[in-house]
C-alpha atoms as a PDB file:
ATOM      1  CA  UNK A   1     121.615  56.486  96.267  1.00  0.00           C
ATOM      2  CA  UNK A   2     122.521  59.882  98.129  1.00  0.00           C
ATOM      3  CA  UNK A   3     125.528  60.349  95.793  1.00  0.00           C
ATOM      4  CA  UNK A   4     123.537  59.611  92.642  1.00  0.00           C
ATOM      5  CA  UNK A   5     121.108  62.683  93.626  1.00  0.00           C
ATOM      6  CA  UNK A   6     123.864  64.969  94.921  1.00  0.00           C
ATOM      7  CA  UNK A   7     125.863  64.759  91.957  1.00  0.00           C
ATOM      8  CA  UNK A   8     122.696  65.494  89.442  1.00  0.00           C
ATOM      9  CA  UNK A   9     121.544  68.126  91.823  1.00  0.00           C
ATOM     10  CA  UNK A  10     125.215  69.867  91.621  1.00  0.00           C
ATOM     11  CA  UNK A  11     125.002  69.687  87.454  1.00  0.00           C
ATOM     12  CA  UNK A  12     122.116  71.289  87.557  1.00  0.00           C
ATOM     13  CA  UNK A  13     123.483  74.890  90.182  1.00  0.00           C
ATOM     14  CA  UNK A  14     126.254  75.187  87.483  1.00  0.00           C
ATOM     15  CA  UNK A  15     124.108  75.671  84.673  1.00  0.00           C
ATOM     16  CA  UNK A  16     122.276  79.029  85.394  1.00  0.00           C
ATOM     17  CA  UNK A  17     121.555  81.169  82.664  1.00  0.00           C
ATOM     18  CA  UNK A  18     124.197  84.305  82.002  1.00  0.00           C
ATOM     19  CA  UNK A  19     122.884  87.856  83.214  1.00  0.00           C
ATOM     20  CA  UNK A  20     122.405  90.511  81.240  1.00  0.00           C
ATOM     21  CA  UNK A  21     124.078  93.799  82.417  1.00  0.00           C
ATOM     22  CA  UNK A  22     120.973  95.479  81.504  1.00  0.00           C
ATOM     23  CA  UNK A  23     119.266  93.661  84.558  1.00  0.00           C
ATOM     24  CA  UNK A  24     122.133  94.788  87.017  1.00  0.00           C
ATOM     25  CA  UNK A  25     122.270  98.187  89.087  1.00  0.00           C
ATOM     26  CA  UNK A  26     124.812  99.027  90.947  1.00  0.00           C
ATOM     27  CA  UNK A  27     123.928 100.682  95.108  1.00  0.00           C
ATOM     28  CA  UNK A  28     125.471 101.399  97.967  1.00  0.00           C
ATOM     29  CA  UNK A  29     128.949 100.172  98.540  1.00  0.00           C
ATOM     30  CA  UNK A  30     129.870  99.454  95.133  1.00  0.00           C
ATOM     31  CA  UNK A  31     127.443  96.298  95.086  1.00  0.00           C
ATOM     32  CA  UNK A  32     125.552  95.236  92.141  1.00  0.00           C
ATOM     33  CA  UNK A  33     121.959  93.800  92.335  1.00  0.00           C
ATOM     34  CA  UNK A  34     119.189  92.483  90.042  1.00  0.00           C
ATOM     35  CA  UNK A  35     117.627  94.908  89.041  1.00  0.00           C
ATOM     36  CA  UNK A  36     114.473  95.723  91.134  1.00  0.00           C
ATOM     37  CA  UNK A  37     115.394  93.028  93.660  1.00  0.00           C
ATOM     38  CA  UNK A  38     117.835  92.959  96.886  1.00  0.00           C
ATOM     39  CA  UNK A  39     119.582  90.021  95.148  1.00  0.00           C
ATOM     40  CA  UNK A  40     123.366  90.174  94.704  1.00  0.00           C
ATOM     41  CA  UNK A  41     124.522  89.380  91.367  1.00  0.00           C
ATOM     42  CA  UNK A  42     126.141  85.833  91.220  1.00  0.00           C
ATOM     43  CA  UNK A  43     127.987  84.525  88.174  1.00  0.00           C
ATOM     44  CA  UNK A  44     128.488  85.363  84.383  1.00  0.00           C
ATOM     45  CA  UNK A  45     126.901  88.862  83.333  1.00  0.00           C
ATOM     46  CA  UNK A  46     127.230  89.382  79.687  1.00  0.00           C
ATOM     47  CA  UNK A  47     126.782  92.594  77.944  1.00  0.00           C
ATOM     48  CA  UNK A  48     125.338  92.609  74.469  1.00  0.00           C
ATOM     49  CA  UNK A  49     125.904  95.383  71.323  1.00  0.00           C
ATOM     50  CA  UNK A  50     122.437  96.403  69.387  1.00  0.00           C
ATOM     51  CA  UNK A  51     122.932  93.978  67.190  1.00  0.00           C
ATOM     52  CA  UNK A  52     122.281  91.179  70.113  1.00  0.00           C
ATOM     53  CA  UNK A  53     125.983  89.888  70.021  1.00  0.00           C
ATOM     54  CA  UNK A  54     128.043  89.141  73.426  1.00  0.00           C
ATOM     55  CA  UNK A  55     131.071  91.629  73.620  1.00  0.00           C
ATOM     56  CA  UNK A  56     131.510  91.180  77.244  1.00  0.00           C
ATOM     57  CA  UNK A  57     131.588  88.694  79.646  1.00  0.00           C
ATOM     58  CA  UNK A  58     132.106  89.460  83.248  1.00  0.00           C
ATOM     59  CA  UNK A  59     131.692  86.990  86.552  1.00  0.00           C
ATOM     60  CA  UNK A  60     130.411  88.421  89.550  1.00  0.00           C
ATOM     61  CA  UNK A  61     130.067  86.939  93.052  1.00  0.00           C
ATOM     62  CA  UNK A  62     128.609  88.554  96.135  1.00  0.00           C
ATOM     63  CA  UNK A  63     127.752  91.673  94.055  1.00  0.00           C
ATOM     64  CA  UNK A  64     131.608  92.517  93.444  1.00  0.00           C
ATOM     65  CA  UNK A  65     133.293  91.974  89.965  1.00  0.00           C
ATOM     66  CA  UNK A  66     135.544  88.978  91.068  1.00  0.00           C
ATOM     67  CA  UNK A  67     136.725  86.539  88.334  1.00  0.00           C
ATOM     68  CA  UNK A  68     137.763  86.935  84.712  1.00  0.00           C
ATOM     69  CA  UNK A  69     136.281  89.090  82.586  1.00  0.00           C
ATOM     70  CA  UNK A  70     136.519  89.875  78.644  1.00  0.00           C
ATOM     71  CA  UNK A  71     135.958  92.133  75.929  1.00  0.00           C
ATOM     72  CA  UNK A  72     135.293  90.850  72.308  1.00  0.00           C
ATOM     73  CA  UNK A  73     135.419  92.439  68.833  1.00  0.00           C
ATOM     74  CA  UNK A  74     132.760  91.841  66.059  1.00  0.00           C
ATOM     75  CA  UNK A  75     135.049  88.902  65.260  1.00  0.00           C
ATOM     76  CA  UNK A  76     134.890  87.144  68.638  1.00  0.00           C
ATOM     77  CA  UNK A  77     138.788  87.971  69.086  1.00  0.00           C
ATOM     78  CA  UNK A  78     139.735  89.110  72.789  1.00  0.00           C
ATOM     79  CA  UNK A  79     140.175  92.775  72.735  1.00  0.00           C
ATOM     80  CA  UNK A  80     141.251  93.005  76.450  1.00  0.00           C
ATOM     81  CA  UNK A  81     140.488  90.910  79.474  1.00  0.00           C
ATOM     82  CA  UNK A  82     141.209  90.832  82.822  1.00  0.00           C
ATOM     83  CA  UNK A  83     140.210  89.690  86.562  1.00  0.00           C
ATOM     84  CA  UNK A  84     138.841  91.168  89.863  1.00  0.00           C
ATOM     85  CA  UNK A  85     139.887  90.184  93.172  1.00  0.00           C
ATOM     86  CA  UNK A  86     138.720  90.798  96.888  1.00  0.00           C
ATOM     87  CA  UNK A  87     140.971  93.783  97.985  1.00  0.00           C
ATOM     88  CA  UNK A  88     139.944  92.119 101.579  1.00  0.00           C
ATOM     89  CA  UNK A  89     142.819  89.959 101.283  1.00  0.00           C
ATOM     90  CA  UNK A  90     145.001  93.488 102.117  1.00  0.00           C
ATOM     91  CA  UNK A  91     143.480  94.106 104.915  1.00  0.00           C
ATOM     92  CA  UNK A  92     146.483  92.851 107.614  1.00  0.00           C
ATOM     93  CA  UNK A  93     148.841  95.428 106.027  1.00  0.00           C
ATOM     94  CA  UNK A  94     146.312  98.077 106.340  1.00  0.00           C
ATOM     95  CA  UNK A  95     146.925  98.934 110.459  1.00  0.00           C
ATOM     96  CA  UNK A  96     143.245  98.407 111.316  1.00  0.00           C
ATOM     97  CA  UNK A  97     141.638  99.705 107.895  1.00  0.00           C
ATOM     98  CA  UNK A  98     138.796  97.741 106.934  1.00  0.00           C
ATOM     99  CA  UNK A  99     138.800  96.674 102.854  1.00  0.00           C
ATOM    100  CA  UNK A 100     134.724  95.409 103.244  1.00  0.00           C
ATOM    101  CA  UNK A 101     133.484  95.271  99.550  1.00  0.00           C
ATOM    102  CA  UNK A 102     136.851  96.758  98.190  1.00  0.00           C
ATOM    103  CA  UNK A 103     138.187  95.017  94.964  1.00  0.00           C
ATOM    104  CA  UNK A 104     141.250  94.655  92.796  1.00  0.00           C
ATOM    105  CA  UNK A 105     140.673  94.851  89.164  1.00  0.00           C
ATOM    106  CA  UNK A 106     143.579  93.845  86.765  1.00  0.00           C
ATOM    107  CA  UNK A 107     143.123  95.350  82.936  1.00  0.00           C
ATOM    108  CA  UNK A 108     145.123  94.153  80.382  1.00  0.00           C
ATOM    109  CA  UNK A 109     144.584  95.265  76.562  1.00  0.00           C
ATOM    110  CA  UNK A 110     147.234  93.847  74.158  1.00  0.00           C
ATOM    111  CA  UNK A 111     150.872  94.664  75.960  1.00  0.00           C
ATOM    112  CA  UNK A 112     149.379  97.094  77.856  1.00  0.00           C
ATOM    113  CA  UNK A 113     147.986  96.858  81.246  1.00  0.00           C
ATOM    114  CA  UNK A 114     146.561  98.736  84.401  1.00  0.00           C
ATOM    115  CA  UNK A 115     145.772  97.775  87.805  1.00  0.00           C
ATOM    116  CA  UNK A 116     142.414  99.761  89.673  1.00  0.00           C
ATOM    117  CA  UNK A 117     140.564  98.987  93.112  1.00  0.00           C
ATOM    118  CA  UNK A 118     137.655 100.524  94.120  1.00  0.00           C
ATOM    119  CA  UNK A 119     137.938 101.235  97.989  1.00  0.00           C
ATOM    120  CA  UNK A 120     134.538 101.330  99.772  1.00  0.00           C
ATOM    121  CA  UNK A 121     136.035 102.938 102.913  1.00  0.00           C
ATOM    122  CA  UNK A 122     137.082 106.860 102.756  1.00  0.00           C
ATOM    123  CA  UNK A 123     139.470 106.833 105.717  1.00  0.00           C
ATOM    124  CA  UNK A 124     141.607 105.141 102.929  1.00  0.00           C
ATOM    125  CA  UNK A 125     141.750 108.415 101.107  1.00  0.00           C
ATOM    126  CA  UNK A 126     141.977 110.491 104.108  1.00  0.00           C
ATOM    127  CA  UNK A 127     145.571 110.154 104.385  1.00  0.00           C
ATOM    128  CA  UNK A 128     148.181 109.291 101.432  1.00  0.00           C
ATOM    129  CA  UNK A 129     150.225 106.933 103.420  1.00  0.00           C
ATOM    130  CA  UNK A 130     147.357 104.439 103.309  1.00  0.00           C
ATOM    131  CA  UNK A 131     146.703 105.021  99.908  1.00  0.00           C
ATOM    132  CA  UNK A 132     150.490 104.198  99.563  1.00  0.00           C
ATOM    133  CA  UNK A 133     150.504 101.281 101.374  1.00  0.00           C
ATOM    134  CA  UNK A 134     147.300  99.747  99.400  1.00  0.00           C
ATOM    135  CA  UNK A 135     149.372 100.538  96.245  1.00  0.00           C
ATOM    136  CA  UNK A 136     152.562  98.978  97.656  1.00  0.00           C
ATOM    137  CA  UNK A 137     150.296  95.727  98.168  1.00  0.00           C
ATOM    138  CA  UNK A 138     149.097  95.649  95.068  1.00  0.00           C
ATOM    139  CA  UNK A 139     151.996  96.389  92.671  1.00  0.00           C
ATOM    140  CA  UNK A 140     153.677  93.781  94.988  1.00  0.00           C
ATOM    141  CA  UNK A 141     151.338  91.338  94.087  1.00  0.00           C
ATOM    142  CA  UNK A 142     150.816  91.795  89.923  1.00  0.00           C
ATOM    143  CA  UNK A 143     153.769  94.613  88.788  1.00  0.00           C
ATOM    144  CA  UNK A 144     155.836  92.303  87.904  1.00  0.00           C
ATOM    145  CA  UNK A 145     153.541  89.681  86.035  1.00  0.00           C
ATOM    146  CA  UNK A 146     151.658  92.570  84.237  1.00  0.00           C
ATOM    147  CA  UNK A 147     154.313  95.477  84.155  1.00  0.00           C
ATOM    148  CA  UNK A 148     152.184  97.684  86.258  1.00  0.00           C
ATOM    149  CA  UNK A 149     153.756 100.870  87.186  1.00  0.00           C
ATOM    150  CA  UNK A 150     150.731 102.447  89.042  1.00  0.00           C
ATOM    151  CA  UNK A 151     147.343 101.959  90.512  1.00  0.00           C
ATOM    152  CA  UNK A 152     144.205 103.846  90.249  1.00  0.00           C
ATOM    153  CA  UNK A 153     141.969 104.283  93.214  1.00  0.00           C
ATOM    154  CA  UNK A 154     138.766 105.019  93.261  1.00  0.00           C
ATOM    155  CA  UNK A 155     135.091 105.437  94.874  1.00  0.00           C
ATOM    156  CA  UNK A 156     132.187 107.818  94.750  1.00  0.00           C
ATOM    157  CA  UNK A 157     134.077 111.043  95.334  1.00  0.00           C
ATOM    158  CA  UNK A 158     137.366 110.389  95.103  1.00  0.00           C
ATOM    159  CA  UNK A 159     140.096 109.350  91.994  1.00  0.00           C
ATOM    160  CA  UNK A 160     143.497 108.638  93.101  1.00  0.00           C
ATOM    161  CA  UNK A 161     146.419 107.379  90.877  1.00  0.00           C
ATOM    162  CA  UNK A 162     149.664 106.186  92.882  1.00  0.00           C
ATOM    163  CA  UNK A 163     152.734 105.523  90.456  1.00  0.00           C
ATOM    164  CA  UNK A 164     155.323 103.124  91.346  1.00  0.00           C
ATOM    165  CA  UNK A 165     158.159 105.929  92.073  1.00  0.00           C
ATOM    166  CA  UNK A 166     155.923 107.588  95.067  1.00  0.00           C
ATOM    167  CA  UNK A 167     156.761 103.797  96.707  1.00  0.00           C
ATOM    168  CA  UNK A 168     160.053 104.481  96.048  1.00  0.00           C
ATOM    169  CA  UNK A 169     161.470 106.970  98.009  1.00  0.00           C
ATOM    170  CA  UNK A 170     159.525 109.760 100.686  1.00  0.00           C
ATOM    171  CA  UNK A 171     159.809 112.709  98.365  1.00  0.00           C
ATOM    172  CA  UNK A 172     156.763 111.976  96.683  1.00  0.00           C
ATOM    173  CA  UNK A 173     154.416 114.433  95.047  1.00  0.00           C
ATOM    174  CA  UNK A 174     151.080 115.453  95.049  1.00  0.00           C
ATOM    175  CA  UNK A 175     148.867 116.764  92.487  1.00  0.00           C
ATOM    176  CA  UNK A 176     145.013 117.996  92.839  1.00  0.00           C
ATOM    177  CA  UNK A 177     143.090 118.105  90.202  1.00  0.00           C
ATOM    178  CA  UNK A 178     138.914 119.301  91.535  1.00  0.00           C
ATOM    179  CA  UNK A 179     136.354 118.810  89.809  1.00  0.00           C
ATOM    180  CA  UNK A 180     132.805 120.033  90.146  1.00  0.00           C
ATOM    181  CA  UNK A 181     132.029 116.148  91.947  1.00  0.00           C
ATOM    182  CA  UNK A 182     135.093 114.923  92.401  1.00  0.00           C
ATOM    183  CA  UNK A 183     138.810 115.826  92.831  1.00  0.00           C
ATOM    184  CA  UNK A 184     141.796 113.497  90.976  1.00  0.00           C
ATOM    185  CA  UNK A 185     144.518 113.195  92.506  1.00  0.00           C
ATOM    186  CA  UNK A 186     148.356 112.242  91.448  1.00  0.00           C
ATOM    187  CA  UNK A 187     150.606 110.664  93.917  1.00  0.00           C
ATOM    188  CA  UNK A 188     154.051 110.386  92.428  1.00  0.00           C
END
C-alpha cells in the first residue's frame, strides 16, 4: 500500500507548473529568487515574447542556472541552446579557493560556441594564475567537444576573457579595458 502512495505522490512533484522569468530576480551571489519571496528558483523558467509565445526555456536548481537551456525562433526551431553546471566541481584544483554558487555555462549557437562561468568569489580575479587555472579546468573539460578556444569570466565588477594560448605557454598577455563600473580584461 506504501508503494502505491509513494509512487502517485512522486507523479505529482514532477509536474509543477514552468516559471515565468518575469517572476524571477536575481540577489546576492548570483542567486535567483521568486520574486518578492526568499524562495530559490527550482526547475523550468520560461521566458515569453509579447506575443505570449515560449522562446526560452531555462532549468534552474538551487537558484543557479544548472541544466539545459534553449532559445527558439517564431518557428519553434532551436536557435541556440546550451547547459549550466556547478563550477563547485573545480574546486580541488583551485588550492583552497572556494567556487560556492559559481557556475559553468556552455553556449552553443549553430557551429559556434562559447564557454562562461560566473565566479561568486573575487579572490578568483585577484590574481591571473587562478583565473588561469579555472580556465585550464574548464577548456579541459568541454574544448574539445564544443571547440572552445576561451572562457569568459565574470561577476559584478569584473569581465575576464582567458583564450586557450595564455594556457599554453607563460608569456601570456594582459589587456585592461575600464569602464566607468567595470574593467574587461584579456588574458592571452
Amino acid at each position: 500500500m506504501k508503494i502505491y502512495v509513494f509512487i502517485p505522490l512522486l507523479l505529482l512533484a514532477g509536474c509543477r507548473p514552468a516559471i515565468d522569468m518575469e517572476d524571477v530576480e536575481n540577489r546576492a551571489h548570483g542567486l535567483s529568487y521568486i520574486r518578492g519571496t526568499r524562495q530559490l528558483v527550482n526547475g523550468k523558467v520560461i521566458v515569453k515574447s509579447a506575443a505570449g509565445k515560449i522562446i526560452e526555456v531555462h532549468r534552474f536548481k538551487n537558484g543557479q542556472p544548472i541544466g539545459n537551456w534553449y532559445s527558439y525562433s517564431d518557428e519553434d526551431k532551436i536557435l541556440s541552446q546550451g547547459f549550466g553546471a556547478d563550477a563547485k566541481k573545480y574546486e580541488p584544483k583551485m588550492g583552497g579557493i572556494t567556487l560556492n554558487h559559481s557556475f559553468v555555462s556552455i553556449n552553443q549557437t549553430g557551429d559556434f560556441a562559447y564557454a562562461t562561468c560566473y565566479v561568486d568569489n573575487t579572490a578568483v580575479f585577484e590574481q591571473p594564475r587562478h583565473l588561469l587555472r579555472l580556465s585550464n579546468e574548464i577548456l579541459k573539460e568541454y574544448a574539445k567537444k564544443y571547440r572552445l578556444n576561451r572562457v569568459f569570466l565574470y561577476d559584478d565588477a569584473h569581465e575576464y576573457t582567458v583564450d586557450a594560448s595564455a594556457l599554453l605557454n607563460n608569456d601570456y598577455k594582459i589587456d585592461t579595458i575600464k569602464g566607468r563600473d567595470k574593467k574587461t580584461v584579456f588574458i592571452q
